[in-house]
PDB file of N, CA and C in Angstrom:
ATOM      1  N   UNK A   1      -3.880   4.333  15.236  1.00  0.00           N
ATOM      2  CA  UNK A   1      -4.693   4.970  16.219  1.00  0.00           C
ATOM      3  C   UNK A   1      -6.103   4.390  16.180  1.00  0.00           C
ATOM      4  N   UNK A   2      -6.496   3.984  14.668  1.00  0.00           N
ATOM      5  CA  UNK A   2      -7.625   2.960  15.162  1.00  0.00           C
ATOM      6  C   UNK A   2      -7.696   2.354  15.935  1.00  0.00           C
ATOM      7  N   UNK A   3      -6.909   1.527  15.414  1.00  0.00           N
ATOM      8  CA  UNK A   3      -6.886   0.035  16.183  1.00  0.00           C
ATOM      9  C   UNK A   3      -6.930   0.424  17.635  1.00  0.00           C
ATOM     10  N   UNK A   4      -5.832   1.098  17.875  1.00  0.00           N
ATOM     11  CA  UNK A   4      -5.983   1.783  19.805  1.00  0.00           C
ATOM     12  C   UNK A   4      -7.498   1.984  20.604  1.00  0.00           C
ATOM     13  N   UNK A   5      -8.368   2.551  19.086  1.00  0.00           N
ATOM     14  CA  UNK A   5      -9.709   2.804  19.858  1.00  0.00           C
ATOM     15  C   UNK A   5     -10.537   2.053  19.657  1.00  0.00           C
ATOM     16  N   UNK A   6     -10.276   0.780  18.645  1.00  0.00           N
ATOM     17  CA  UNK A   6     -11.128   0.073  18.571  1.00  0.00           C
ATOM     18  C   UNK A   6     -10.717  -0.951  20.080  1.00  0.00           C
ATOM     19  N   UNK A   7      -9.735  -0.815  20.860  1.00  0.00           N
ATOM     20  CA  UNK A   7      -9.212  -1.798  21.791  1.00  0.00           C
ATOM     21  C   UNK A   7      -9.573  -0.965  22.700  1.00  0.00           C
ATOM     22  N   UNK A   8     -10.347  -0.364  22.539  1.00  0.00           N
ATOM     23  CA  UNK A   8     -10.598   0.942  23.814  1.00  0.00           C
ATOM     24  C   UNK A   8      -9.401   1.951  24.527  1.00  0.00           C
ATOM     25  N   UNK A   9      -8.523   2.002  23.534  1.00  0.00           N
ATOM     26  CA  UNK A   9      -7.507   3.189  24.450  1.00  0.00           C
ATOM     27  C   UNK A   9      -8.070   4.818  23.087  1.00  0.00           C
ATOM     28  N   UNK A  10      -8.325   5.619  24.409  1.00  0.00           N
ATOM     29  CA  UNK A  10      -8.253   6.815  23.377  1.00  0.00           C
ATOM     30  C   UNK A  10      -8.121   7.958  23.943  1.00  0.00           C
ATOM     31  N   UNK A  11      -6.993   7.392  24.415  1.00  0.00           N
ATOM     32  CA  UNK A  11      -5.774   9.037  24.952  1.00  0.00           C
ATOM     33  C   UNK A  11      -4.737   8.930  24.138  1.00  0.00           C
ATOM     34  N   UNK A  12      -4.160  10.126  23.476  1.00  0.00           N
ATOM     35  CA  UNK A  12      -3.787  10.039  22.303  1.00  0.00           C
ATOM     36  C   UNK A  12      -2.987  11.186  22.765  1.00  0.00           C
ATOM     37  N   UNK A  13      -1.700  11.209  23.015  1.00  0.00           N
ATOM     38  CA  UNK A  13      -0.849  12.398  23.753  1.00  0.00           C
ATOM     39  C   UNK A  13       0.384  13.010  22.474  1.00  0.00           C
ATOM     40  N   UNK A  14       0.040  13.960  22.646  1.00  0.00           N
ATOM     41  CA  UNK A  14       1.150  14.599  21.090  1.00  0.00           C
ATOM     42  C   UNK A  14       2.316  15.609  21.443  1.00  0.00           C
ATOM     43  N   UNK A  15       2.984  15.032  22.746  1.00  0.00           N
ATOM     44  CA  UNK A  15       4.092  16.047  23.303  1.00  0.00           C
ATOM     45  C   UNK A  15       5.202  15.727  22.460  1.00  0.00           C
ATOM     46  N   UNK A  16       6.107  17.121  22.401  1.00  0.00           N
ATOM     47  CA  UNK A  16       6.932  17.589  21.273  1.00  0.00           C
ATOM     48  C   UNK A  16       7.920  16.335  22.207  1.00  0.00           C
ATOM     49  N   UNK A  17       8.284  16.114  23.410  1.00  0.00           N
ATOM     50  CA  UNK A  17       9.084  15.324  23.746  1.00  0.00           C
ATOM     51  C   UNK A  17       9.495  14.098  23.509  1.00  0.00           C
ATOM     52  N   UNK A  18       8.450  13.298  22.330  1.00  0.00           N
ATOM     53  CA  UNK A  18       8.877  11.897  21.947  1.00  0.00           C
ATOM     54  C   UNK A  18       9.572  11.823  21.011  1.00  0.00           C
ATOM     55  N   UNK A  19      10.346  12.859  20.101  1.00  0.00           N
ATOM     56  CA  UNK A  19      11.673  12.882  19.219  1.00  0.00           C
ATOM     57  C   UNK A  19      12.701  12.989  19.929  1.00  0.00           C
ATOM     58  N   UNK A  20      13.290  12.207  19.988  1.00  0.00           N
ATOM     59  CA  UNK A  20      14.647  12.599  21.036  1.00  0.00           C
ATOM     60  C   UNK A  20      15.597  12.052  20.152  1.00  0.00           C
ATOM     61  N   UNK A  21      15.980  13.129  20.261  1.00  0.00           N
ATOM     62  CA  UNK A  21      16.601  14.576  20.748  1.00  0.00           C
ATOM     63  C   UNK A  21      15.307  15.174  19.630  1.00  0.00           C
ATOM     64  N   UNK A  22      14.652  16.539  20.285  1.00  0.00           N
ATOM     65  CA  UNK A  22      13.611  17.362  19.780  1.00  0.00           C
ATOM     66  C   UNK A  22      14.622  18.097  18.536  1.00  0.00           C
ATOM     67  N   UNK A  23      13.977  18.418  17.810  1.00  0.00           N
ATOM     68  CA  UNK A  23      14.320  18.880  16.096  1.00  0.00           C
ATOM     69  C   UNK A  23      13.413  19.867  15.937  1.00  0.00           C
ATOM     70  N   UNK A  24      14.345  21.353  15.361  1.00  0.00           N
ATOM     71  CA  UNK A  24      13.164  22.141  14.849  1.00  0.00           C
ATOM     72  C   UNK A  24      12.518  21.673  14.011  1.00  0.00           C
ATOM     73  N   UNK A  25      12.876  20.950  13.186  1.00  0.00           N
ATOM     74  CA  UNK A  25      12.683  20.891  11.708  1.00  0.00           C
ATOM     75  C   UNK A  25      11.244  19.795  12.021  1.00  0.00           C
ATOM     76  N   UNK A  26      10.830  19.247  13.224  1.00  0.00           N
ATOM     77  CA  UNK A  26      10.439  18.696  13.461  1.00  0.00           C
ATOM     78  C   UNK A  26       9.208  18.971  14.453  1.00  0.00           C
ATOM     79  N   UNK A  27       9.199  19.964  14.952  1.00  0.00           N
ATOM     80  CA  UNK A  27       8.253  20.393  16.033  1.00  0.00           C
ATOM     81  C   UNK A  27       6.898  20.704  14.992  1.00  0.00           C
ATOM     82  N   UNK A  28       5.915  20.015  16.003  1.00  0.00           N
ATOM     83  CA  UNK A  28       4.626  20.071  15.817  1.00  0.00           C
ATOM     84  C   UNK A  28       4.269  18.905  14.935  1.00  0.00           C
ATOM     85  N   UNK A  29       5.188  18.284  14.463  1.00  0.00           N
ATOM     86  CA  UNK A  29       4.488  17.296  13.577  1.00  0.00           C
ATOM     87  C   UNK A  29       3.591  16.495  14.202  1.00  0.00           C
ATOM     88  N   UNK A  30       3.624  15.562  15.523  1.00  0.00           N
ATOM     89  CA  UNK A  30       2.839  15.169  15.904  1.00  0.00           C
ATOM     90  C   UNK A  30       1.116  15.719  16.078  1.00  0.00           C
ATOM     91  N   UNK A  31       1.497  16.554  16.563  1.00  0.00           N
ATOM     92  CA  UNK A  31       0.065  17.764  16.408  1.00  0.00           C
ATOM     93  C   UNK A  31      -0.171  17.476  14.789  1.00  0.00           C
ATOM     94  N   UNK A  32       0.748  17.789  14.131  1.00  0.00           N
ATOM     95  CA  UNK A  32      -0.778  17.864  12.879  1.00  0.00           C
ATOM     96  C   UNK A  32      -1.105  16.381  12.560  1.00  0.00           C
ATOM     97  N   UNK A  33       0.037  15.678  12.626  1.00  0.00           N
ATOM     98  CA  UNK A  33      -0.513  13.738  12.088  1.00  0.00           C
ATOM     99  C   UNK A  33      -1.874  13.890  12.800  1.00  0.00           C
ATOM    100  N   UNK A  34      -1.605  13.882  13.945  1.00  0.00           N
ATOM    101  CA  UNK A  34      -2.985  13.814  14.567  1.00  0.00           C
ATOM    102  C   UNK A  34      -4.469  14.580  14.074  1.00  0.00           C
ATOM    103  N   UNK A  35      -4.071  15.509  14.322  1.00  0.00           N
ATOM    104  CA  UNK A  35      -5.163  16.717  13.910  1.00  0.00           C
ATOM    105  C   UNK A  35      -5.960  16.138  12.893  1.00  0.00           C
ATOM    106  N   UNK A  36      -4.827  16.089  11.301  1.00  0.00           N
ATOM    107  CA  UNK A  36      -4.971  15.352  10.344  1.00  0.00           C
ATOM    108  C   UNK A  36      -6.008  14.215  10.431  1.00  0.00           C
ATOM    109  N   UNK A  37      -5.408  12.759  11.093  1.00  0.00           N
ATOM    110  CA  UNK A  37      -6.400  12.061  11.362  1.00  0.00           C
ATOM    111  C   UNK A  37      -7.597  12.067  12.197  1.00  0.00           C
ATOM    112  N   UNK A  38      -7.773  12.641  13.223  1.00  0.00           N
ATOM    113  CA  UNK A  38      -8.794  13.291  13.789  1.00  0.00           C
ATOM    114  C   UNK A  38      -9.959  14.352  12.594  1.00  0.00           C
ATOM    115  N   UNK A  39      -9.281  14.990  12.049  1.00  0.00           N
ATOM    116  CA  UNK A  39     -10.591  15.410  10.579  1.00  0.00           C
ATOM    117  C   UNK A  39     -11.156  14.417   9.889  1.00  0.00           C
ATOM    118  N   UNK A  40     -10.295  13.379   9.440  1.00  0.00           N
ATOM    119  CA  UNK A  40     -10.244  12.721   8.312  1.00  0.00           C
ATOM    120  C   UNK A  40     -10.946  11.674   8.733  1.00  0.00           C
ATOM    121  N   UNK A  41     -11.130  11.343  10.178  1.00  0.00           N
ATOM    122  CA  UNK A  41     -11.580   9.819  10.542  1.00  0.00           C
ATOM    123  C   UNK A  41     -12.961  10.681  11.393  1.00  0.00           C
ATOM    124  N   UNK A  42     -12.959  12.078  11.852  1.00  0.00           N
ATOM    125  CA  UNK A  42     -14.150  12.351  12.369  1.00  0.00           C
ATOM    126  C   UNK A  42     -14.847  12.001  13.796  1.00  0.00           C
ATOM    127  N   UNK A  43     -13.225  11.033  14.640  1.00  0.00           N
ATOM    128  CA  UNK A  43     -14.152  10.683  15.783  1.00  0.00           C
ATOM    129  C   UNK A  43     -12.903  11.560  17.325  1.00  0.00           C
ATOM    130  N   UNK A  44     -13.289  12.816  16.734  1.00  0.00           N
ATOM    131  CA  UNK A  44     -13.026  13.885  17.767  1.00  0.00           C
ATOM    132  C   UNK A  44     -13.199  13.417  19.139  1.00  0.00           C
ATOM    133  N   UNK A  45     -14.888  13.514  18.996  1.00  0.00           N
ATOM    134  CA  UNK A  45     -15.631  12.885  20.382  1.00  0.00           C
ATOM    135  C   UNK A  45     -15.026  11.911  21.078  1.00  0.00           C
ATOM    136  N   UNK A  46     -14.519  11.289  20.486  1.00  0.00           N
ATOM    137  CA  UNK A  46     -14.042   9.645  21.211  1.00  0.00           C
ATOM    138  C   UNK A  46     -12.513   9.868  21.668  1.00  0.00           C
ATOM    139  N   UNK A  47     -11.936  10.738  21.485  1.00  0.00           N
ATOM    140  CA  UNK A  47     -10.826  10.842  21.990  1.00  0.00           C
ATOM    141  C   UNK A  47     -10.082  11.964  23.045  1.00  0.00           C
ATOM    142  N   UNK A  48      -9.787  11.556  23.757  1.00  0.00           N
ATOM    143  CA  UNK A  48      -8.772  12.711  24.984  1.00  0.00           C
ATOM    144  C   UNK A  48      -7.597  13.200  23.875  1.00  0.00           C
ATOM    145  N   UNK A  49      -7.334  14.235  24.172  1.00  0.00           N
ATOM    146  CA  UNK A  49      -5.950  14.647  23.229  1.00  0.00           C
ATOM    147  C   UNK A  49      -5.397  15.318  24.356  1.00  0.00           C
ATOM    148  N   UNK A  50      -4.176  15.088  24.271  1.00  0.00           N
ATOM    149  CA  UNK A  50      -3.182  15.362  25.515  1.00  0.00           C
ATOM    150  C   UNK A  50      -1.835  16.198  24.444  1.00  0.00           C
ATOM    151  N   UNK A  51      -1.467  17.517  25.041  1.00  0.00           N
ATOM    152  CA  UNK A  51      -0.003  17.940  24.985  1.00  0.00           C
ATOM    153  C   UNK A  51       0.906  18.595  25.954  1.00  0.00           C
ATOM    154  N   UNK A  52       2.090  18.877  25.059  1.00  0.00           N
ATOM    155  CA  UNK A  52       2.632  19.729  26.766  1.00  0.00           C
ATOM    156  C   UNK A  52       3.753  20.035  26.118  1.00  0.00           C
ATOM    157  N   UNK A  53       4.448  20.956  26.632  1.00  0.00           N
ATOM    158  CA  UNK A  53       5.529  21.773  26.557  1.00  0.00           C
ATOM    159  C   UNK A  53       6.598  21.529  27.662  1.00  0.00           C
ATOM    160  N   UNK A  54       7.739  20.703  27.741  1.00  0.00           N
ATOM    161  CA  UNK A  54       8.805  20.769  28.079  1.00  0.00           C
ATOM    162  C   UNK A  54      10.284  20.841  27.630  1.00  0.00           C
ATOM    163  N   UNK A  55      10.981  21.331  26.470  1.00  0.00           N
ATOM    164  CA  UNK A  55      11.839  21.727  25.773  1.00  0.00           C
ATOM    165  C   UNK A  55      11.595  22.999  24.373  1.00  0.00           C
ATOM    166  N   UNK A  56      12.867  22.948  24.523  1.00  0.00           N
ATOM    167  CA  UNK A  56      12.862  24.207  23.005  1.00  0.00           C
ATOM    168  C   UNK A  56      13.677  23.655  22.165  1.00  0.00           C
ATOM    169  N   UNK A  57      13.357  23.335  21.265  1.00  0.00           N
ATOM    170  CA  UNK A  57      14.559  23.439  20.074  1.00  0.00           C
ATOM    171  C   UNK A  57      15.679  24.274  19.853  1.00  0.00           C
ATOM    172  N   UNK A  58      16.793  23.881  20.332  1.00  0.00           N
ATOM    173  CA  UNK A  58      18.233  25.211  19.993  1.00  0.00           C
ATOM    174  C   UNK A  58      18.648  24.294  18.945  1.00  0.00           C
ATOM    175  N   UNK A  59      18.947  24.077  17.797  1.00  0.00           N
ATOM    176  CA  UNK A  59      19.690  23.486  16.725  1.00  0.00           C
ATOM    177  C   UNK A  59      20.562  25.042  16.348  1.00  0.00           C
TER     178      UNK A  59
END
């Protein structure tokens, strides 16, 4: 995700929909990787954060 913003991209989208097939065991992880690096690297400001809700987990 550096590198993305050092190349100037910094939309950074964390929808549960890029595991496919969606996994409980799995929901939200994207949200926190992110989150995570977003504390840890501190450049909040510089980035769009995008999510969205289109499935449920039935396992």
């Amino acid at each position: 995700m550096e590198a993305a913003l050092d190349a100037g991209i910094n939309l950074v989208d964390t929808t549960e929909m890029y595991p496919v097939p969606p996994r409980a065991e799995t929901h939200g992880f994207s949200e926190r990787y992110v989150g995570t690096w977003l504390r840890n690297t501190r450049c909040r400001q510089d980035v769009a954060l995008a999510t969205k809700v289109g499935t449920t987990c039935n396992d």
